[in-house]
N, C-alpha and C. Protein backbone atom coordinates (compact mmCIF):
# COMPACT_ATOMS: atom_id res chain seq x y z
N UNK A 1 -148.99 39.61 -32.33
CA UNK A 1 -148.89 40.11 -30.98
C UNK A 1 -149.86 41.26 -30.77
N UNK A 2 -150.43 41.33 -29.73
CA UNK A 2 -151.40 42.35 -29.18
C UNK A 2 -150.51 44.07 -28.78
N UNK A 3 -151.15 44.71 -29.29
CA UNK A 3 -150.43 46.10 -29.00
C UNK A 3 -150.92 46.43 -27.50
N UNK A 4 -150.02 46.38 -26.72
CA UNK A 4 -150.16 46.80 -25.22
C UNK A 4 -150.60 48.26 -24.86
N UNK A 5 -149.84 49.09 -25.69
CA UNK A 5 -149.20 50.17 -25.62
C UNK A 5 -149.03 51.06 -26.70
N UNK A 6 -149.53 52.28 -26.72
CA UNK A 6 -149.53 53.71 -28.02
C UNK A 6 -148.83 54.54 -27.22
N UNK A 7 -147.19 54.82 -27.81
CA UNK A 7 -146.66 56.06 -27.55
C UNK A 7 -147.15 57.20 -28.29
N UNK A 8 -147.45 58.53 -28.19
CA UNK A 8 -147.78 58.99 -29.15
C UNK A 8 -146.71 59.92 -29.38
N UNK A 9 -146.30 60.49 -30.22
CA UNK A 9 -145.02 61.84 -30.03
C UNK A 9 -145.24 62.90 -31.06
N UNK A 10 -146.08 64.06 -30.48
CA UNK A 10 -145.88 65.09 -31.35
C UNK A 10 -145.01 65.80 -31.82
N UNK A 11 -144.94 65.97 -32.95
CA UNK A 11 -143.57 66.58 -33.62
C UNK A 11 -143.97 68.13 -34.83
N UNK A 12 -143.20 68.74 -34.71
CA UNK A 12 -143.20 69.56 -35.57
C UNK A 12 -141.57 70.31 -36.14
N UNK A 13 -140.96 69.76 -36.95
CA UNK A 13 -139.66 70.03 -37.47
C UNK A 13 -138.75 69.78 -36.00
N UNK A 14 -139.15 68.64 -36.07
CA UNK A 14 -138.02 67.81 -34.41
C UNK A 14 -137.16 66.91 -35.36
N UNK A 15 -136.16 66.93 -36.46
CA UNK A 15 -135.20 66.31 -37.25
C UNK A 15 -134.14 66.01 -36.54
N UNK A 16 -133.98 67.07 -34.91
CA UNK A 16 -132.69 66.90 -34.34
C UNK A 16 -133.17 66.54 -33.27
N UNK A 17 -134.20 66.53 -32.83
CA UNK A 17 -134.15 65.73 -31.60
C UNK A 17 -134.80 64.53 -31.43
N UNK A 18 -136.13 64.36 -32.53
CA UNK A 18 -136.46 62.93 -32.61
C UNK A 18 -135.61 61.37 -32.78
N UNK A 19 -134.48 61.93 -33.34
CA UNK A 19 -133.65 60.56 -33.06
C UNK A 19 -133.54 59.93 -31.09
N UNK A 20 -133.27 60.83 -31.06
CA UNK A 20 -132.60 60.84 -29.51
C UNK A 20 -133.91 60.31 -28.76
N UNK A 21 -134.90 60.57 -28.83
CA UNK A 21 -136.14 59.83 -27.93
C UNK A 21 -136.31 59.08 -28.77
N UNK A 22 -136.71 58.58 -29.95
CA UNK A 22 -136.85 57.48 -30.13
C UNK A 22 -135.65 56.24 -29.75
N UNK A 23 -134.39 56.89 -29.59
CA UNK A 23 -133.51 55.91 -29.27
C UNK A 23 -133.72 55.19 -28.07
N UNK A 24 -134.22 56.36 -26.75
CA UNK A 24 -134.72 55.89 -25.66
C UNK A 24 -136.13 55.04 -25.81
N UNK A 25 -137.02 55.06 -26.39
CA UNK A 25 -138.15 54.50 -26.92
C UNK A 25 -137.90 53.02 -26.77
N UNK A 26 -136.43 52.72 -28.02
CA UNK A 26 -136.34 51.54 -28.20
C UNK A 26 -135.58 50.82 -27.01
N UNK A 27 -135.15 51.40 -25.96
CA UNK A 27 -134.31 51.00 -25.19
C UNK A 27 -135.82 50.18 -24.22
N UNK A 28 -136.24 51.41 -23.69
CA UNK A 28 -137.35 51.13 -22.91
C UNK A 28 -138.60 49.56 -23.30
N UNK A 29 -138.54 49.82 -25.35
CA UNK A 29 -139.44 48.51 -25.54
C UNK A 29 -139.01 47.43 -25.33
N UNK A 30 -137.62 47.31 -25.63
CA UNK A 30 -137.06 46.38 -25.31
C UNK A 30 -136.49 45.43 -23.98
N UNK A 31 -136.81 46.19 -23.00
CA UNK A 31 -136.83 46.10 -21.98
C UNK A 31 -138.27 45.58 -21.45
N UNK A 32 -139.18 46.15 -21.86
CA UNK A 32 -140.67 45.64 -21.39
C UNK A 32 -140.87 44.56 -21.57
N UNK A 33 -141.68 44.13 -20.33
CA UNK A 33 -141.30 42.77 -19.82
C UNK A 33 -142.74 41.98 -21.12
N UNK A 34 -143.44 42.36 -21.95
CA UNK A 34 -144.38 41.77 -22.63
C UNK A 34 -144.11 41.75 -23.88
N UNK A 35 -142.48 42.59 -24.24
CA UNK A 35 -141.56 42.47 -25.37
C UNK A 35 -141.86 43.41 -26.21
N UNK A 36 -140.82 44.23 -27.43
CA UNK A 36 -141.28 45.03 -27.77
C UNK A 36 -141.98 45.90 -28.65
N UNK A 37 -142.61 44.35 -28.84
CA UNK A 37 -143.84 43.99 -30.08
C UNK A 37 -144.82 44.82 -29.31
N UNK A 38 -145.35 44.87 -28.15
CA UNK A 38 -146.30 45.27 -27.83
C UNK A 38 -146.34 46.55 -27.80
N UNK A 39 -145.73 47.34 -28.07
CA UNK A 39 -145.64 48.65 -27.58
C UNK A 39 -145.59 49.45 -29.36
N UNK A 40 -146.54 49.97 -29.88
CA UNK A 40 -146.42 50.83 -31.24
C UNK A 40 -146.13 52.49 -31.05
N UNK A 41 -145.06 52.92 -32.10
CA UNK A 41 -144.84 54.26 -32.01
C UNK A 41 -144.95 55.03 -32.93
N UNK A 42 -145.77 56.13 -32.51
CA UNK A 42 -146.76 56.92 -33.31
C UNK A 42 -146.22 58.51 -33.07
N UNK A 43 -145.78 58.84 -34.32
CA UNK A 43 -144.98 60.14 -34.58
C UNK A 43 -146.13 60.98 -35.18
N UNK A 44 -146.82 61.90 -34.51
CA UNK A 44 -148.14 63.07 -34.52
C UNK A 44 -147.43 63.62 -35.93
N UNK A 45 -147.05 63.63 -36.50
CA UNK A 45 -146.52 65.05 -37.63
C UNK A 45 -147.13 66.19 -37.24
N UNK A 46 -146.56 67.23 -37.07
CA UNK A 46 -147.67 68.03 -37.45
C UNK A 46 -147.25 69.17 -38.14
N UNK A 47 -147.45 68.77 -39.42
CA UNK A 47 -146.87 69.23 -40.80
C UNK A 47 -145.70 70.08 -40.84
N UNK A 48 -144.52 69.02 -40.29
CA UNK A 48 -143.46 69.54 -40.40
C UNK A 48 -142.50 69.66 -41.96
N UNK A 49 -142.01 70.67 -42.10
CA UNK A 49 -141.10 71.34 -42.88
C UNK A 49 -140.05 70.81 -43.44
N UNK A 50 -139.13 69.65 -42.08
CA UNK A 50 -138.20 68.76 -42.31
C UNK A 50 -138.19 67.31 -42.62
N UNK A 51 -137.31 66.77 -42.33
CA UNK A 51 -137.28 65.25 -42.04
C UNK A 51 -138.44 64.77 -41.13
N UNK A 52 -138.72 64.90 -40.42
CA UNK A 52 -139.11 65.06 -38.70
C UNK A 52 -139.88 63.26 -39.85
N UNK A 53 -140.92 63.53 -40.39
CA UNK A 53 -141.92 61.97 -40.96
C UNK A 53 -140.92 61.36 -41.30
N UNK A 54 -139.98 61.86 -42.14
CA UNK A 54 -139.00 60.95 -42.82
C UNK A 54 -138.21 59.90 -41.88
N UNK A 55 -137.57 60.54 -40.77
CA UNK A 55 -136.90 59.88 -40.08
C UNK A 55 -137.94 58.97 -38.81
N UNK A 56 -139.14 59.50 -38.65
CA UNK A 56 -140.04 58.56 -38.14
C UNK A 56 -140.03 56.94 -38.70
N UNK A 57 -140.51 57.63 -40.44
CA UNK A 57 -140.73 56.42 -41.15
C UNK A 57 -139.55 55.22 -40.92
N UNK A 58 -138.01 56.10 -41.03
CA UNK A 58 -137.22 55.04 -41.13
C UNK A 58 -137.13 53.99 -40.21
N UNK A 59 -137.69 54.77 -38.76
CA UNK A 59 -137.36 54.40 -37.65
C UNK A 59 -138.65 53.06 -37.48
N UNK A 60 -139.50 52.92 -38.16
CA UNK A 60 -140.66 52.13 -38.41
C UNK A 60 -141.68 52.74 -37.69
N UNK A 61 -142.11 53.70 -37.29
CA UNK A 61 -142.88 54.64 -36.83
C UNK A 61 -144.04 54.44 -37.53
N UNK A 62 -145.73 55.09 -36.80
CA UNK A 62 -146.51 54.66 -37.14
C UNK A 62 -146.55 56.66 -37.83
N UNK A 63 -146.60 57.54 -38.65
CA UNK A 63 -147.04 59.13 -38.56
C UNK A 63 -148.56 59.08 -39.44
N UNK A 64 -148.76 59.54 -38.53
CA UNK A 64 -150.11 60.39 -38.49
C UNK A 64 -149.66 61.91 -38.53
N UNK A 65 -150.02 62.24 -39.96
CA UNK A 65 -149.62 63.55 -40.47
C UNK A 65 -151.26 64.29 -39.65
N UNK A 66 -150.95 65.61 -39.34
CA UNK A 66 -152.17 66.59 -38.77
C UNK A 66 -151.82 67.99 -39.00
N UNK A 67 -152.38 68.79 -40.06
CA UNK A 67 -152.58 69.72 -39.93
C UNK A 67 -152.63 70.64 -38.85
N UNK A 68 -153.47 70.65 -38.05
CA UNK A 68 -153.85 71.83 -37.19
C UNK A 68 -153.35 72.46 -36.49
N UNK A 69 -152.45 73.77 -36.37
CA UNK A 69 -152.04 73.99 -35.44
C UNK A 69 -152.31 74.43 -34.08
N UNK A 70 -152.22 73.27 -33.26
CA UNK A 70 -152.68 73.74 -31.99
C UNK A 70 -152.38 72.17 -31.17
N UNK A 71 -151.57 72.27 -30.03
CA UNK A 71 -150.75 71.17 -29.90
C UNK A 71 -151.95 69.56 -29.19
N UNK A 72 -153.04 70.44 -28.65
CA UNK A 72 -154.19 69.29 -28.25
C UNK A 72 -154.45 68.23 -29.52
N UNK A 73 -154.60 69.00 -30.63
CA UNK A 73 -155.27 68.28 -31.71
C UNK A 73 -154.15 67.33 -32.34
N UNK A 74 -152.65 67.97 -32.39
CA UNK A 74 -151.73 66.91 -32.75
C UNK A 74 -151.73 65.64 -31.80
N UNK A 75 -151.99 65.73 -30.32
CA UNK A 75 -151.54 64.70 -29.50
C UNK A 75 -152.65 63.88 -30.09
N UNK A 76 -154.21 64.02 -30.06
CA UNK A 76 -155.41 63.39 -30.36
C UNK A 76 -155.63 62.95 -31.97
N UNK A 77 -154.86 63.80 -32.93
CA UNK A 77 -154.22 63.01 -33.80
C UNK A 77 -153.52 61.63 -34.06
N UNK A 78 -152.64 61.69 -32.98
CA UNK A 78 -151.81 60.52 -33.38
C UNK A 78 -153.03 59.62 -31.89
N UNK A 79 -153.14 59.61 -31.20
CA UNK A 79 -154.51 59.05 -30.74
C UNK A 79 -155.46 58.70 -31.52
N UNK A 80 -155.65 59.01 -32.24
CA UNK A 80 -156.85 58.50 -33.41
C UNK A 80 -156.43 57.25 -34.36
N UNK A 81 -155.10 57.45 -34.40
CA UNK A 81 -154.25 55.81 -35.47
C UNK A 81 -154.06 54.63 -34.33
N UNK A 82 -153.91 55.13 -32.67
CA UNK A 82 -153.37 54.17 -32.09
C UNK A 82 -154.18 52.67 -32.09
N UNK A 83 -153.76 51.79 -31.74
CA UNK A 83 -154.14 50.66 -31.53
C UNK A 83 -154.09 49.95 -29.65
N UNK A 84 -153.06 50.44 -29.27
CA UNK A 84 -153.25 49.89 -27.79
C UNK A 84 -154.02 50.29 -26.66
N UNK A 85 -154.33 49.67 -25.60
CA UNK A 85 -155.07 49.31 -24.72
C UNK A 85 -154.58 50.71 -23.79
N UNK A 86 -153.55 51.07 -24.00
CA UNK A 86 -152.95 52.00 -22.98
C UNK A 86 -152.30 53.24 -24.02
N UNK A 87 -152.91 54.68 -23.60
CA UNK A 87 -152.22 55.38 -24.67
C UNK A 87 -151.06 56.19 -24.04
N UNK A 88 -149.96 56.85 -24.38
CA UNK A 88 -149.27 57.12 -23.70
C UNK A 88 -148.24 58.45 -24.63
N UNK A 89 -148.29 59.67 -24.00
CA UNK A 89 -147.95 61.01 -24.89
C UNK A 89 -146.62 61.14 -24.22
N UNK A 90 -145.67 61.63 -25.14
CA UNK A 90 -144.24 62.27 -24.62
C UNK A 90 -143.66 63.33 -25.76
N UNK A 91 -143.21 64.47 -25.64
CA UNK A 91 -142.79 65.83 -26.39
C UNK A 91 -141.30 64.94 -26.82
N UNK A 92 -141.69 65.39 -28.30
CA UNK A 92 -139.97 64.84 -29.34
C UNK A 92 -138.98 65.14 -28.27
N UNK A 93 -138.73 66.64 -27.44
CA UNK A 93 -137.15 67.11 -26.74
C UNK A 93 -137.36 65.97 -25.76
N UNK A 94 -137.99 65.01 -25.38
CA UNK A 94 -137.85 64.59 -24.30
C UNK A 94 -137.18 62.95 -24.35
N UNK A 95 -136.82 62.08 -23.26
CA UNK A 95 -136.22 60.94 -23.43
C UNK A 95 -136.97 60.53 -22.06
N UNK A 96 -137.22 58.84 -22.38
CA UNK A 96 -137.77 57.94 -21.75
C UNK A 96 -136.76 57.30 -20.52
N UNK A 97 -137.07 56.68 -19.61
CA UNK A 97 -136.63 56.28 -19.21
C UNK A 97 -136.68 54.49 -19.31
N UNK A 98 -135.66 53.93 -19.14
CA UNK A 98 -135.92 52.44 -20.00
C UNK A 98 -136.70 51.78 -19.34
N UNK A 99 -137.69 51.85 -17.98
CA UNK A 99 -138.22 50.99 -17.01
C UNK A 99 -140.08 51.73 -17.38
N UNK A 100 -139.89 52.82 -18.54
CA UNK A 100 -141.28 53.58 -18.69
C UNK A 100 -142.51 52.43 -18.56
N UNK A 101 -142.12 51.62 -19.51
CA UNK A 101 -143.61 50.77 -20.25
C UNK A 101 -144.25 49.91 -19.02
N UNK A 102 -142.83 49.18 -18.35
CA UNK A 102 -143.25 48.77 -17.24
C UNK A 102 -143.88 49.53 -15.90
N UNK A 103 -143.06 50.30 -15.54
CA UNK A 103 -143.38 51.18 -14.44
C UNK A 103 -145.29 51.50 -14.67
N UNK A 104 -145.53 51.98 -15.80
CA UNK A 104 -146.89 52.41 -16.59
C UNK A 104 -148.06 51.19 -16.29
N UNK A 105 -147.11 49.99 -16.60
CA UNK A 105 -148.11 49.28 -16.73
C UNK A 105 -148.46 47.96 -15.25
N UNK A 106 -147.80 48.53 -14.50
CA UNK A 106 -147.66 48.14 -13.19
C UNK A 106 -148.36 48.93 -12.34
N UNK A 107 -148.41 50.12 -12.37
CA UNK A 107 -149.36 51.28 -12.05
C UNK A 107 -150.84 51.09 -12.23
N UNK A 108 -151.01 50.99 -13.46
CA UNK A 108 -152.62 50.85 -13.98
C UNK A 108 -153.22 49.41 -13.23
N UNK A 109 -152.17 48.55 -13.30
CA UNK A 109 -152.54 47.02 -12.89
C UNK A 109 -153.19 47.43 -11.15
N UNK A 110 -152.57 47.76 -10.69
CA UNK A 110 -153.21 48.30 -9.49
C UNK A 110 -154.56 48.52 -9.17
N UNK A 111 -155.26 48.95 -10.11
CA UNK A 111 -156.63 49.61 -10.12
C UNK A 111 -156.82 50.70 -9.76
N UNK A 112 -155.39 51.43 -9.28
CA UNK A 112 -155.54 52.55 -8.21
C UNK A 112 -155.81 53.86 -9.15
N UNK A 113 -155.68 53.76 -10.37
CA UNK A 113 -155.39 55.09 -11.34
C UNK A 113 -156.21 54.61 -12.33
N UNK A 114 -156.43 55.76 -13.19
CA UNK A 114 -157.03 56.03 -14.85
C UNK A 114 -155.76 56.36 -15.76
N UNK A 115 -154.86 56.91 -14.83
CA UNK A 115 -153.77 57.36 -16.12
C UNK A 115 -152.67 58.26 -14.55
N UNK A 116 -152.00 59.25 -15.34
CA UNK A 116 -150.67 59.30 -14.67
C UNK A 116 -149.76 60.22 -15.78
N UNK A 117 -148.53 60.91 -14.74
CA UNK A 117 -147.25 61.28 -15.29
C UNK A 117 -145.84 60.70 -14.82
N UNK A 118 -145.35 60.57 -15.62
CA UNK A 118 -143.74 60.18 -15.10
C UNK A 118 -143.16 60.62 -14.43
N UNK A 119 -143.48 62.10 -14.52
CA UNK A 119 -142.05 62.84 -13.82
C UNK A 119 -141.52 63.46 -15.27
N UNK A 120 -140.18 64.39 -15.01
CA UNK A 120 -139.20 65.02 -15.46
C UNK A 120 -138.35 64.98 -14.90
N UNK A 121 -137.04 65.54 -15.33
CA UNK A 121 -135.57 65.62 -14.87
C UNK A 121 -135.16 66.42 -15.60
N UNK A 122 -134.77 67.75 -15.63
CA UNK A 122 -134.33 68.25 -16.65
C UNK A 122 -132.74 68.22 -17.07
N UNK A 123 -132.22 68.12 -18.16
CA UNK A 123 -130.91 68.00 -18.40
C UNK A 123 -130.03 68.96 -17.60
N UNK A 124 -130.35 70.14 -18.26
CA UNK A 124 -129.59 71.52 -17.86
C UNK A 124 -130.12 72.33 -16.70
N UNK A 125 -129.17 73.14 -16.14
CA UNK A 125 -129.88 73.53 -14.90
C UNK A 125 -129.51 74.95 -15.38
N UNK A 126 -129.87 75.92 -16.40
CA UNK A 126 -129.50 77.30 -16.78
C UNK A 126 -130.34 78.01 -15.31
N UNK A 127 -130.16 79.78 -15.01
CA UNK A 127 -130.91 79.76 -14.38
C UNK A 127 -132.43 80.23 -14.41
N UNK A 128 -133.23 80.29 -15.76
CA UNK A 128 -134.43 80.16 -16.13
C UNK A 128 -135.07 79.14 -15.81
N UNK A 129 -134.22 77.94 -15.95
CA UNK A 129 -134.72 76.47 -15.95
C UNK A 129 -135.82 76.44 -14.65
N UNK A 130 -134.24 76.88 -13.48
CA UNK A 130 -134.08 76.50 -12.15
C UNK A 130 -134.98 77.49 -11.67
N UNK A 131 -135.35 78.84 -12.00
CA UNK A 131 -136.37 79.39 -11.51
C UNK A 131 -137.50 78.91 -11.85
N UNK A 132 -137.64 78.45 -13.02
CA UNK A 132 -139.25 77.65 -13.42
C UNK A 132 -139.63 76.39 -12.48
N UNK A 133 -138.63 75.78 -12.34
CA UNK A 133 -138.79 74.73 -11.71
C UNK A 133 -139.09 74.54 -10.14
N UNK A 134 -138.07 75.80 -9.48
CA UNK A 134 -138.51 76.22 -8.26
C UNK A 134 -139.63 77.05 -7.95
N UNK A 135 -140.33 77.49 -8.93
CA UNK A 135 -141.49 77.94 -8.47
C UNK A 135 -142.86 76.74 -8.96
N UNK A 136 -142.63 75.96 -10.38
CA UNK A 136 -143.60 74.98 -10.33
C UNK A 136 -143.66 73.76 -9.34
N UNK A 137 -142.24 73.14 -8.86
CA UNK A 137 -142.40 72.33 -8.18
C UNK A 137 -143.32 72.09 -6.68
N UNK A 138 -143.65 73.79 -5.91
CA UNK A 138 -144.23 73.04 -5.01
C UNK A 138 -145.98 72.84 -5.17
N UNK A 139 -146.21 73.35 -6.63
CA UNK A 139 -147.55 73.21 -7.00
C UNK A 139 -147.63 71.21 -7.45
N UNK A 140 -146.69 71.26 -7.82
CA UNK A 140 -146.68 69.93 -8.63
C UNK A 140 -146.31 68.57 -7.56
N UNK A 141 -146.05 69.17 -6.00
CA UNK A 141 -146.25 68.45 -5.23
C UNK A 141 -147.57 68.56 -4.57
N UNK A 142 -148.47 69.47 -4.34
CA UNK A 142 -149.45 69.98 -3.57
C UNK A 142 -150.73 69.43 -4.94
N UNK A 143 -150.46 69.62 -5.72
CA UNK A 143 -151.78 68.89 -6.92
C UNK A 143 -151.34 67.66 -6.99
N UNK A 144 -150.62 67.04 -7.15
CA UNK A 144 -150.08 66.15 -7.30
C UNK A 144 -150.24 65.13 -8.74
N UNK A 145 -149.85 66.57 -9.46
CA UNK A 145 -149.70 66.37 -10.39
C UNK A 145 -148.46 66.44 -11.49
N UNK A 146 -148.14 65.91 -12.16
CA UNK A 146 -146.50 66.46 -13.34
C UNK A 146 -147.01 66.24 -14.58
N UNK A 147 -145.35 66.09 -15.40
CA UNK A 147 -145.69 65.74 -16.32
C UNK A 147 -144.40 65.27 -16.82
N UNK A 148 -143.89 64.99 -17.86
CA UNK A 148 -143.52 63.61 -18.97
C UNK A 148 -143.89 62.62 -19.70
N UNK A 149 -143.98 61.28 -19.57
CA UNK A 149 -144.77 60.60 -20.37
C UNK A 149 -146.22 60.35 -19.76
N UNK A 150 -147.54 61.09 -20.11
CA UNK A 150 -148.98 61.04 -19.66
C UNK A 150 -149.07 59.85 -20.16
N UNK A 151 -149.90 59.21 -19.40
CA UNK A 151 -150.55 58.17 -19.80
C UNK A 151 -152.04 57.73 -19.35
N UNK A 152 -152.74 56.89 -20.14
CA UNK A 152 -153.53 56.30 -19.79
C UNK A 152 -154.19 55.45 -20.55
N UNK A 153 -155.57 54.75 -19.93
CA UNK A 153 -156.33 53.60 -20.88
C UNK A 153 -157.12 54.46 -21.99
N UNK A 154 -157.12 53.66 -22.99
CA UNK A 154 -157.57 53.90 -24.06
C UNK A 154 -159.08 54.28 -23.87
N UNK A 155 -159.56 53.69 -22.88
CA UNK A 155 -161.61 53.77 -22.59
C UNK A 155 -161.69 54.84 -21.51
N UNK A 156 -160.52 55.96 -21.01
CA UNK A 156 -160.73 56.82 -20.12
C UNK A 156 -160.78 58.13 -20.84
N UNK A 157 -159.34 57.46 -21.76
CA UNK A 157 -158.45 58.70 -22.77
C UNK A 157 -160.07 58.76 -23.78
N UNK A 158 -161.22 58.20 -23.95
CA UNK A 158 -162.28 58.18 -24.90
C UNK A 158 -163.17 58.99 -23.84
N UNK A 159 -162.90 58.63 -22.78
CA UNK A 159 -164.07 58.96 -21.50
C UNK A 159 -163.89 60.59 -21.59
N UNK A 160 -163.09 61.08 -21.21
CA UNK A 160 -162.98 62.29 -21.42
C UNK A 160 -162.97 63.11 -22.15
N UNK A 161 -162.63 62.15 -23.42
CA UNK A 161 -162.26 63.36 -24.81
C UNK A 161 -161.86 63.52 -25.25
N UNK A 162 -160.23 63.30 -24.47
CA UNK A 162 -159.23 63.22 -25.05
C UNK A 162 -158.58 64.49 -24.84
N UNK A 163 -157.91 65.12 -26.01
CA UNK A 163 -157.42 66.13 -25.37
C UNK A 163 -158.04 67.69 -25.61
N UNK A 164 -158.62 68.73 -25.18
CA UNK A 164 -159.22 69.70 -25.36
C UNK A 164 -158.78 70.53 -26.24
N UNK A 165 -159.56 70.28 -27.57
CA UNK A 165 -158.68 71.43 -28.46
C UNK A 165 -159.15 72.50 -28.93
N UNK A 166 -159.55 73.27 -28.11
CA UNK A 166 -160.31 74.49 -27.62
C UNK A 166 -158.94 75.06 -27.20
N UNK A 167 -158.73 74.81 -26.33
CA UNK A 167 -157.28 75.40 -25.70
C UNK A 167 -156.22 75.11 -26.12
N UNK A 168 -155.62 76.92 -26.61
CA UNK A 168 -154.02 77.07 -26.99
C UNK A 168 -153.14 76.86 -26.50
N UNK A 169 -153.09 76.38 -24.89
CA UNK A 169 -152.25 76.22 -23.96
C UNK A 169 -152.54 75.65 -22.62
N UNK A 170 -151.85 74.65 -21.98
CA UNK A 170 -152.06 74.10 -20.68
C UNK A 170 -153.22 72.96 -21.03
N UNK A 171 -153.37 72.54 -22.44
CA UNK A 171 -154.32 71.07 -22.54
C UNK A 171 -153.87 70.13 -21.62
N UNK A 172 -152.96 70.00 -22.01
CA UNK A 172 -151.78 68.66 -20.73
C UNK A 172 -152.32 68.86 -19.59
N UNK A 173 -152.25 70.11 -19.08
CA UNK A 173 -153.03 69.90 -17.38
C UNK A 173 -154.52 69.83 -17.31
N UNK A 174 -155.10 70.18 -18.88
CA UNK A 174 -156.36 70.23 -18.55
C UNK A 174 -157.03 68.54 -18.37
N UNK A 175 -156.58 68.22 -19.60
CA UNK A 175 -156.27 66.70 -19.79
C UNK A 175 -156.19 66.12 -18.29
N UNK A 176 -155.14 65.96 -17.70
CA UNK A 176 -155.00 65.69 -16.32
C UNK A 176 -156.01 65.94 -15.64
N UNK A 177 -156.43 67.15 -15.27
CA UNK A 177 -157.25 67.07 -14.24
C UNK A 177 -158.91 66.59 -14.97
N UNK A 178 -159.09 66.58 -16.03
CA UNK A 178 -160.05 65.70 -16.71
C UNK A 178 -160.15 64.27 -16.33
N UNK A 179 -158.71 63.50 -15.99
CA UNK A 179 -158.83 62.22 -16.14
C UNK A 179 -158.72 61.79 -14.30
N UNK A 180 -158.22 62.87 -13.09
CA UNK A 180 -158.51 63.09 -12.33
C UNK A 180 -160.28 63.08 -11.68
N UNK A 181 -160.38 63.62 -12.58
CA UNK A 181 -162.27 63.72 -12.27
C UNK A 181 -162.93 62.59 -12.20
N UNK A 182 -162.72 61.76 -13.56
CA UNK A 182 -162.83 61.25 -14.23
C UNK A 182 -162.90 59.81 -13.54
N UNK A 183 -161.51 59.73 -13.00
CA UNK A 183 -160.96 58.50 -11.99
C UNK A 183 -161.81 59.17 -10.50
N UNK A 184 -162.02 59.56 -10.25
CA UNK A 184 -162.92 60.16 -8.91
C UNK A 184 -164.15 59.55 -9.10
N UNK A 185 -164.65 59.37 -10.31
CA UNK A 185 -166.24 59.50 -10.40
C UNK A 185 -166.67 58.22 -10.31
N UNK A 186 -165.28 57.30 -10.71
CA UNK A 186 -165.29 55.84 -11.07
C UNK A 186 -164.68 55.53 -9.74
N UNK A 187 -164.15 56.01 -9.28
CA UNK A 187 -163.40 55.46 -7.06
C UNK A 187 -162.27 54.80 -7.80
């Protein structure tokens, strides 16, 4: 079977929460309508302390162990083992939604995009959360941009670079508006 699809998931001593998205992972492959052979999952290591590879491995995970600390180079790490046509990043704390692979790949079919975010939902509503959120959200409607599972094609995610690992912080948006450009230049 043809790999459709590279989740990638950076990790660094995530022993307690990598179960939990990969559980959603498998919900979501299994659900994809091209089955869930097509879809490979690729656990970034990035030279964690714990289980975090161990329980990848069990899980049949593809890890790509990476040194470096600095979170661009882990995502482009496990980018460097992938195999599919479509690459696609999500943070260990986070969980998929089971309609991801499709939704993703219904999107791109369009022609209308280079790549994309899911969205978020956050679990808890503490009130740090809710102030972060009320002050990022009306940027994240006005750029029109988010984030959760990034995605995109493998020949855009090359087009650009991938992810900037120059920068200690905010690669994810830089990334974005890279592949923004990027998709501009191409209509």
């Amino acid at each position: 079977m043809t790999v459709r699809f590279s989740i990638v998931i950076p990790a660094r001593n995530e022993e307690a929460l990598l179960p939990r998205l990969l559980d959603t992972v498998d919900v979501a492959r299994r659900r994809f309508r091209h089955g869930g052979d097509a879809v490979e999952v690729i656990v970034a290591d990035n030279a964690s302390t714990d289980r975090t590879a161990a329980i990848a491995r069990e899980r049949r995970c593809t890890v790509a162990r990476v040194e470096q600390r600095r979170i661009a180079s882990v995502r482009n790490g496990g980018a460097a083992v992938a195999r599919g046509d479509v690459l696609a990043f999500v943070d260990a704390d986070m969980r998929v939604h089971p309609d991801t692979f499709d939704a993703i790949d219904a999107a791109l079919a369009t022609g209308r995009y280079v790549g994309g975010a899911t969205g978020v939902r956050p679990e808890r509503w503490p009130p740090g959360i809710l102030a972060t959120w009320l002050l990022l959200m009306p940027w994240v409607v006005l750029l029109r941009m988010d984030t959760g599972v990034v995605f995109c094609r493998r020949e855009d995610f090359d087009a650009v670079g991938g992810y900037d690992e120059s920068r200690l912080l905010a690669e994810d948006v830089a990334f974005l508006w890279a592949l923004r450009r990027h998709g501009r230049k191409g209509g």
